[in-house]
N, C-alpha and C. Protein backbone atom coordinates (compact mmCIF):
# COMPACT_ATOMS: atom_id res chain seq x y z
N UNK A 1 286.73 103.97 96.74
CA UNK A 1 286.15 102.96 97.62
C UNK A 1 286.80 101.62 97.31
N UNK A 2 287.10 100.58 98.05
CA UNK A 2 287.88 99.41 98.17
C UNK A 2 286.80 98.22 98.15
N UNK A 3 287.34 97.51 98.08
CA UNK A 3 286.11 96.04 97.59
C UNK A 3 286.80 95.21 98.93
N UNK A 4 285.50 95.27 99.50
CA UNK A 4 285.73 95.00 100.68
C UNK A 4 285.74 93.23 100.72
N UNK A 5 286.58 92.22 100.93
CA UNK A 5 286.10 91.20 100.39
C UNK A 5 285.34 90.29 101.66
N UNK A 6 285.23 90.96 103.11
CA UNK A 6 284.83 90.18 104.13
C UNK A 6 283.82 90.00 103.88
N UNK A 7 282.70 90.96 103.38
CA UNK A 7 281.31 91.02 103.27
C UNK A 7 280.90 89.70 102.16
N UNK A 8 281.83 88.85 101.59
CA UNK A 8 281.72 87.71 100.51
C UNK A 8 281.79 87.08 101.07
N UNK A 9 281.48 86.70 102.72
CA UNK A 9 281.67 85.81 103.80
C UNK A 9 280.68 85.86 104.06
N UNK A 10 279.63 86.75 104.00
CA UNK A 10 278.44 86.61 105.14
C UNK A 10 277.26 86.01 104.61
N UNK A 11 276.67 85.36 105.20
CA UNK A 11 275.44 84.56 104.74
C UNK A 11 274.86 85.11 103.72
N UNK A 12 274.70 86.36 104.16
CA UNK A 12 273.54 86.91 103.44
C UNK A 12 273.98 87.04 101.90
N UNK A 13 275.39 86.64 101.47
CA UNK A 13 275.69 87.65 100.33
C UNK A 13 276.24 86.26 99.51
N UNK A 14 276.09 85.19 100.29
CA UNK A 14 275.46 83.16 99.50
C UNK A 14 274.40 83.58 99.34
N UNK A 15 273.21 84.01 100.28
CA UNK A 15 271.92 83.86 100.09
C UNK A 15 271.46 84.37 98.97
N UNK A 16 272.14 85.70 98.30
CA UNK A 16 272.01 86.50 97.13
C UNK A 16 272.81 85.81 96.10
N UNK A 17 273.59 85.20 96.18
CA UNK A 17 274.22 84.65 94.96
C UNK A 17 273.99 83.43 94.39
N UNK A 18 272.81 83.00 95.60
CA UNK A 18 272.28 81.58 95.06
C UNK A 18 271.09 81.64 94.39
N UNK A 19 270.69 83.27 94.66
CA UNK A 19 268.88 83.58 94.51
C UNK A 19 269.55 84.04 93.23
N UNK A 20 270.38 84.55 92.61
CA UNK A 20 270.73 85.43 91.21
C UNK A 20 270.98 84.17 90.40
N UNK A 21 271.96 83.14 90.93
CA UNK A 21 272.79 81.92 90.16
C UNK A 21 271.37 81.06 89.71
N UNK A 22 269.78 80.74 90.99
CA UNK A 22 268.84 79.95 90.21
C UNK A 22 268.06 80.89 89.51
N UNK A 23 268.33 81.87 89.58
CA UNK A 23 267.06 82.87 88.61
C UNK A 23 267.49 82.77 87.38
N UNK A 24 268.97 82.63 86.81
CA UNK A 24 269.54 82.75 85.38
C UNK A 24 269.36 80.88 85.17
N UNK A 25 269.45 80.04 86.00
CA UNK A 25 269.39 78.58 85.61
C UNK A 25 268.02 78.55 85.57
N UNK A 26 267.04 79.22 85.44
CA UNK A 26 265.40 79.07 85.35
C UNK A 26 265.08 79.36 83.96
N UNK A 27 266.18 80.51 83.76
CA UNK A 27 265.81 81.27 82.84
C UNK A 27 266.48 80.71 81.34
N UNK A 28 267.59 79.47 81.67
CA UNK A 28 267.81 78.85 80.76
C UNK A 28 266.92 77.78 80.43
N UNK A 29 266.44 77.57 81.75
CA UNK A 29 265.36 76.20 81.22
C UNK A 29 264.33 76.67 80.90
N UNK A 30 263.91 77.62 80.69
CA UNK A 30 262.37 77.99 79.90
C UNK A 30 262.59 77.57 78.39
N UNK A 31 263.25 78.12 77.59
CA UNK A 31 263.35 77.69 76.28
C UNK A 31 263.25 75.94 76.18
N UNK A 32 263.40 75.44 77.28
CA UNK A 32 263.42 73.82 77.26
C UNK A 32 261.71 73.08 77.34
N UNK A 33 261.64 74.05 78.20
CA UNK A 33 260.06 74.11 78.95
C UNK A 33 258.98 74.41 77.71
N UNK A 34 259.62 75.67 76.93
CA UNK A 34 258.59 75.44 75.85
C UNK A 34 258.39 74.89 74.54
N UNK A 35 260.03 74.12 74.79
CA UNK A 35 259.90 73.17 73.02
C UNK A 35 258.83 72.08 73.63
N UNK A 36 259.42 71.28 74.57
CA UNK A 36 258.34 69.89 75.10
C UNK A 36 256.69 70.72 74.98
N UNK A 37 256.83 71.85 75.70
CA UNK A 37 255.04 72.43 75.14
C UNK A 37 254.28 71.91 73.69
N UNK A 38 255.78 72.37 73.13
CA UNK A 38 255.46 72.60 71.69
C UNK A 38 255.32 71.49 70.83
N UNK A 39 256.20 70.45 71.72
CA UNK A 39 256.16 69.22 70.87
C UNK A 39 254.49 68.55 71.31
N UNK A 40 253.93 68.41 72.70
CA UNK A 40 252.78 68.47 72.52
C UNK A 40 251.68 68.79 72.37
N UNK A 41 251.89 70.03 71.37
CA UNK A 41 250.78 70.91 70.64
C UNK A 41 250.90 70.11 69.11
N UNK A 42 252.02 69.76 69.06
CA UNK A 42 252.64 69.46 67.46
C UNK A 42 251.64 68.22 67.34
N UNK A 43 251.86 67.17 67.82
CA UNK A 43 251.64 65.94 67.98
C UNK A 43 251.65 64.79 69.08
N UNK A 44 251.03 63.91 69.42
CA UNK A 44 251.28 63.14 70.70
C UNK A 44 251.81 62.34 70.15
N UNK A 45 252.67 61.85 69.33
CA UNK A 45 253.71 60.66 68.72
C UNK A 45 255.08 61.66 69.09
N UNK A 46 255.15 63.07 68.71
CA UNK A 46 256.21 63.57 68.74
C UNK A 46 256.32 64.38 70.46
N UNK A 47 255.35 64.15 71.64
CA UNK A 47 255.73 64.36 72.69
C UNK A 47 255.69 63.14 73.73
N UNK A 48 254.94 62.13 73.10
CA UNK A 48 255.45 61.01 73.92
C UNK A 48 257.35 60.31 73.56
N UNK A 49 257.41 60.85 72.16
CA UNK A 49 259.25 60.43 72.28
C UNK A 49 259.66 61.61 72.71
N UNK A 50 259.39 62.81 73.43
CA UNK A 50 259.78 63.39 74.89
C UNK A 50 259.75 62.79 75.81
N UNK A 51 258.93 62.15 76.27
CA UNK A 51 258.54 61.44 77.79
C UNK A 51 259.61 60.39 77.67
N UNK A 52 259.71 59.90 76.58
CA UNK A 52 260.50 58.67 76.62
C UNK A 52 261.85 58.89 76.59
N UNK A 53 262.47 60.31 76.00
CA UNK A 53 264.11 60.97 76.71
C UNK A 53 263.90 61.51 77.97
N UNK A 54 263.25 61.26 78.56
CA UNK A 54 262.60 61.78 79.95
C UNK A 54 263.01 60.49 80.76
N UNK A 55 262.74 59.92 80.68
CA UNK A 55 263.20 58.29 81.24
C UNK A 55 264.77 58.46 81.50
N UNK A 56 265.95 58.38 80.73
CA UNK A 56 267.05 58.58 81.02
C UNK A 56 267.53 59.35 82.37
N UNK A 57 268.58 58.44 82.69
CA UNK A 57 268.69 58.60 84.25
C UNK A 57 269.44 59.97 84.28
N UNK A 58 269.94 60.73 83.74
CA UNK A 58 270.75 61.78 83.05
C UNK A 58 269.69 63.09 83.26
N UNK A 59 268.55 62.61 82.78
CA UNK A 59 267.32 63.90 83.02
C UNK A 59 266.70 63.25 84.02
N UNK A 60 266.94 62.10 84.46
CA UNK A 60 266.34 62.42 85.49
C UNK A 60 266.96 63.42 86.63
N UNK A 61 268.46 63.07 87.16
CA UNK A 61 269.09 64.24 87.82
C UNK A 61 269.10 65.44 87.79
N UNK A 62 268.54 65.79 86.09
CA UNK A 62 268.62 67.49 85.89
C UNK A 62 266.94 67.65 86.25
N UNK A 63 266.57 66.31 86.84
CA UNK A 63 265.26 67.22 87.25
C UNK A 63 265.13 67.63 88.73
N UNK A 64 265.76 66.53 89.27
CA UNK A 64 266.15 66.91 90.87
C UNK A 64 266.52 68.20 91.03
N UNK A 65 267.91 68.59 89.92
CA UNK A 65 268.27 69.76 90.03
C UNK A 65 267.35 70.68 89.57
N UNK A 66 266.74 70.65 89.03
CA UNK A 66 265.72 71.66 88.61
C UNK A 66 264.69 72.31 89.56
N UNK A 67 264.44 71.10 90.52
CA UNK A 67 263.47 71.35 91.69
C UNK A 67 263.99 72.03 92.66
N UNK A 68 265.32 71.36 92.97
CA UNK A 68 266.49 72.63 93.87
C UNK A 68 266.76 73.87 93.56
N UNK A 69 267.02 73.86 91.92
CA UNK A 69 267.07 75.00 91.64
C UNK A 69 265.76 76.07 91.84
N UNK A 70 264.89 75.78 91.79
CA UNK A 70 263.07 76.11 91.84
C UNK A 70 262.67 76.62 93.06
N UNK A 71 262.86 75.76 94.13
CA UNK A 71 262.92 75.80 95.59
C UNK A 71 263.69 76.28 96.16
N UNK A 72 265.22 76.88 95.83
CA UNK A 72 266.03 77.44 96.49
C UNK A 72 265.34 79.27 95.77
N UNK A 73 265.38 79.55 94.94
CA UNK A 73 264.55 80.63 94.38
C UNK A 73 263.75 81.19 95.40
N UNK A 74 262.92 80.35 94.78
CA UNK A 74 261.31 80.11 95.59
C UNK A 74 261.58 81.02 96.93
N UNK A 75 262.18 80.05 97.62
CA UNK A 75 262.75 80.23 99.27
C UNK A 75 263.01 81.51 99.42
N UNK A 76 264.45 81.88 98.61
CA UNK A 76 264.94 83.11 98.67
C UNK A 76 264.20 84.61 98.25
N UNK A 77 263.27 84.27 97.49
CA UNK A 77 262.59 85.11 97.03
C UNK A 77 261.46 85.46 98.12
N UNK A 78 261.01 84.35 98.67
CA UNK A 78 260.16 84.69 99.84
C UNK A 78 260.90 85.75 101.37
N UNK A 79 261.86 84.89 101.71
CA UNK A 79 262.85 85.40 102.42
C UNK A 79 263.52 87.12 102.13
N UNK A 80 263.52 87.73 100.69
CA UNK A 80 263.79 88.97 100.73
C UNK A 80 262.19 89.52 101.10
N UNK A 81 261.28 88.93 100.44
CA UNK A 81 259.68 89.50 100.76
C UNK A 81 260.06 89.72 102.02
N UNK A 82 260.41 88.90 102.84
CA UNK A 82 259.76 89.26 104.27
C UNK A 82 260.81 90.41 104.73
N UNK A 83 262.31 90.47 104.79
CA UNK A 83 262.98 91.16 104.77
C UNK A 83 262.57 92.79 104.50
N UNK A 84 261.83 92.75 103.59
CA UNK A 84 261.28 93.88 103.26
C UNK A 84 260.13 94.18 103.36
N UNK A 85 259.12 93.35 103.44
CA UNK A 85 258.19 94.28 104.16
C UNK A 85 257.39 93.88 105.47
N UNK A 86 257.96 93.26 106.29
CA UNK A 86 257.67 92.61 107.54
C UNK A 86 259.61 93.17 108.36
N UNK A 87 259.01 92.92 110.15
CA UNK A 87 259.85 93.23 110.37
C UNK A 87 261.02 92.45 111.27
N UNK A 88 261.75 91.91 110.12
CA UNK A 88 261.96 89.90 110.64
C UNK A 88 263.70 90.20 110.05
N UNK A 89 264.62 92.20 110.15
CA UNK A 89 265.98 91.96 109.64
C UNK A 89 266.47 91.55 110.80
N UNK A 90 266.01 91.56 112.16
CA UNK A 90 266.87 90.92 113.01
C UNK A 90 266.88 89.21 112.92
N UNK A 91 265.89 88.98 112.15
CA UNK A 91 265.98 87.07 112.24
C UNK A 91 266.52 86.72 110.42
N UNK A 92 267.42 87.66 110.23
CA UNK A 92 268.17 87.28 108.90
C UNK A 92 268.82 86.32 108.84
N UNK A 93 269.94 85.75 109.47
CA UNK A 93 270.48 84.96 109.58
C UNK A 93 269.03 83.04 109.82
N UNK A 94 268.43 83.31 110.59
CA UNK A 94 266.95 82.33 110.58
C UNK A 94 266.48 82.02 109.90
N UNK A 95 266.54 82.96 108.50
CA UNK A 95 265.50 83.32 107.81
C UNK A 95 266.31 82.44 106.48
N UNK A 96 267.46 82.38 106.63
CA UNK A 96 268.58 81.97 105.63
C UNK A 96 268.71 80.33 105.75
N UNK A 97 269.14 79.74 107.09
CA UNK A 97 268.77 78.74 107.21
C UNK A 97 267.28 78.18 107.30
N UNK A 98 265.83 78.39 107.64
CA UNK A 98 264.82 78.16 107.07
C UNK A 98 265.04 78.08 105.29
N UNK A 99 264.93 79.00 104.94
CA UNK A 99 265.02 78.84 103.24
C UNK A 99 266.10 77.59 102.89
N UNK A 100 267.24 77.79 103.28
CA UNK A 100 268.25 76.86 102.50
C UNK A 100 267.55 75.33 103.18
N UNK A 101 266.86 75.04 104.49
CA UNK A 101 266.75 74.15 104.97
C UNK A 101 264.85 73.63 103.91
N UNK A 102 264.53 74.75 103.49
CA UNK A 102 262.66 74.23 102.77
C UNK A 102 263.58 73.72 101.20
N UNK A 103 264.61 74.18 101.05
CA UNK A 103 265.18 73.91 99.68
C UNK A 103 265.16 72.78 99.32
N UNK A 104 266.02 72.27 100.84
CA UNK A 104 266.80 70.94 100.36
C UNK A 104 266.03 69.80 100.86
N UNK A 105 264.68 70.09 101.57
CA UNK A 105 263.51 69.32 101.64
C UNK A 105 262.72 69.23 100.71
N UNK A 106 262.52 69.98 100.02
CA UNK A 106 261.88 69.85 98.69
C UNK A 106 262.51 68.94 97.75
N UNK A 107 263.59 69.35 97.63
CA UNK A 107 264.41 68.64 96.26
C UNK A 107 264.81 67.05 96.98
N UNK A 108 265.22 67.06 98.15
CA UNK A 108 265.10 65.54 98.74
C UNK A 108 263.78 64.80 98.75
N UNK A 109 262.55 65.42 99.33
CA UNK A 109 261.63 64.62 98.61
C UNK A 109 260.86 64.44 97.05
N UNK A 110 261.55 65.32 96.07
CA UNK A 110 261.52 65.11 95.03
C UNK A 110 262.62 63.86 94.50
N UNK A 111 263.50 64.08 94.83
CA UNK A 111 264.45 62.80 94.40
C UNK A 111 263.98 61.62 95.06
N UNK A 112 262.70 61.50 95.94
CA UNK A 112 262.86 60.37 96.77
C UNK A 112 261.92 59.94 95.89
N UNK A 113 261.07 60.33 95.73
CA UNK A 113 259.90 60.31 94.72
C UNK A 113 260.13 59.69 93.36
N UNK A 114 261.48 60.24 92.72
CA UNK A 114 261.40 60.19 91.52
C UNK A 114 262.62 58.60 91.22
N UNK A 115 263.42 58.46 92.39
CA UNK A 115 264.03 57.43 92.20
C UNK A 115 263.99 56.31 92.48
């Protein structure tokens, strides 16, 4: 069998590589997610100087991205739901732009918010 490379053209097969690419960038930020936990279980002297590397304009962007990354998931993950058990494969292509379009509304009004 030959590796067909047209099929790396079609929406649907961004739509899967963006839903795999934020599931592993989620999955790096958990370990991040639970030191700050941890720092405020530890102490509130040692998680408010979290909040306060939190301030830096540097995290702030990786939080934008974080929300994109979150919301593009999110999206896509809903979008195979329906794919599969509703009967919406003829509005695949719809279904792709909806998601990529709730993504980048989310993370735009998160950046609007936060800057």
């Amino acid at each position: 069998m030959k590796n067909d490379f047209r099929a790396r053209s079609h929406p649907a097969y961004w739509a899967f590589l963006v839903h795999r690419v934020s599931g592993l960038l989620l999955t790096v930020f958990l370990p991040l997610h639970f030191w700050a936990l941890g720092q405020a279980l530890r102490s509130a002297e040692a998680f408010d100087g979290f909040l306060r590397w939190t301030e830096y304009p540097l995290v702030k962007f990786a939080e934008i991205g974080l929300i994109l990354v979150l919301a593009a998931h999110l999206t896509g993950g809903v979008r195979l739901l329906m794919l599969e058990f509703l009967a919406w494969r003829d509005w695949q292509k719809s279904l792709l732009a909806v998601a990529a379009g709730a993504s980048l509304v989310a993370g735009l009004a998160f950046a609007l918010n936060v800057v």
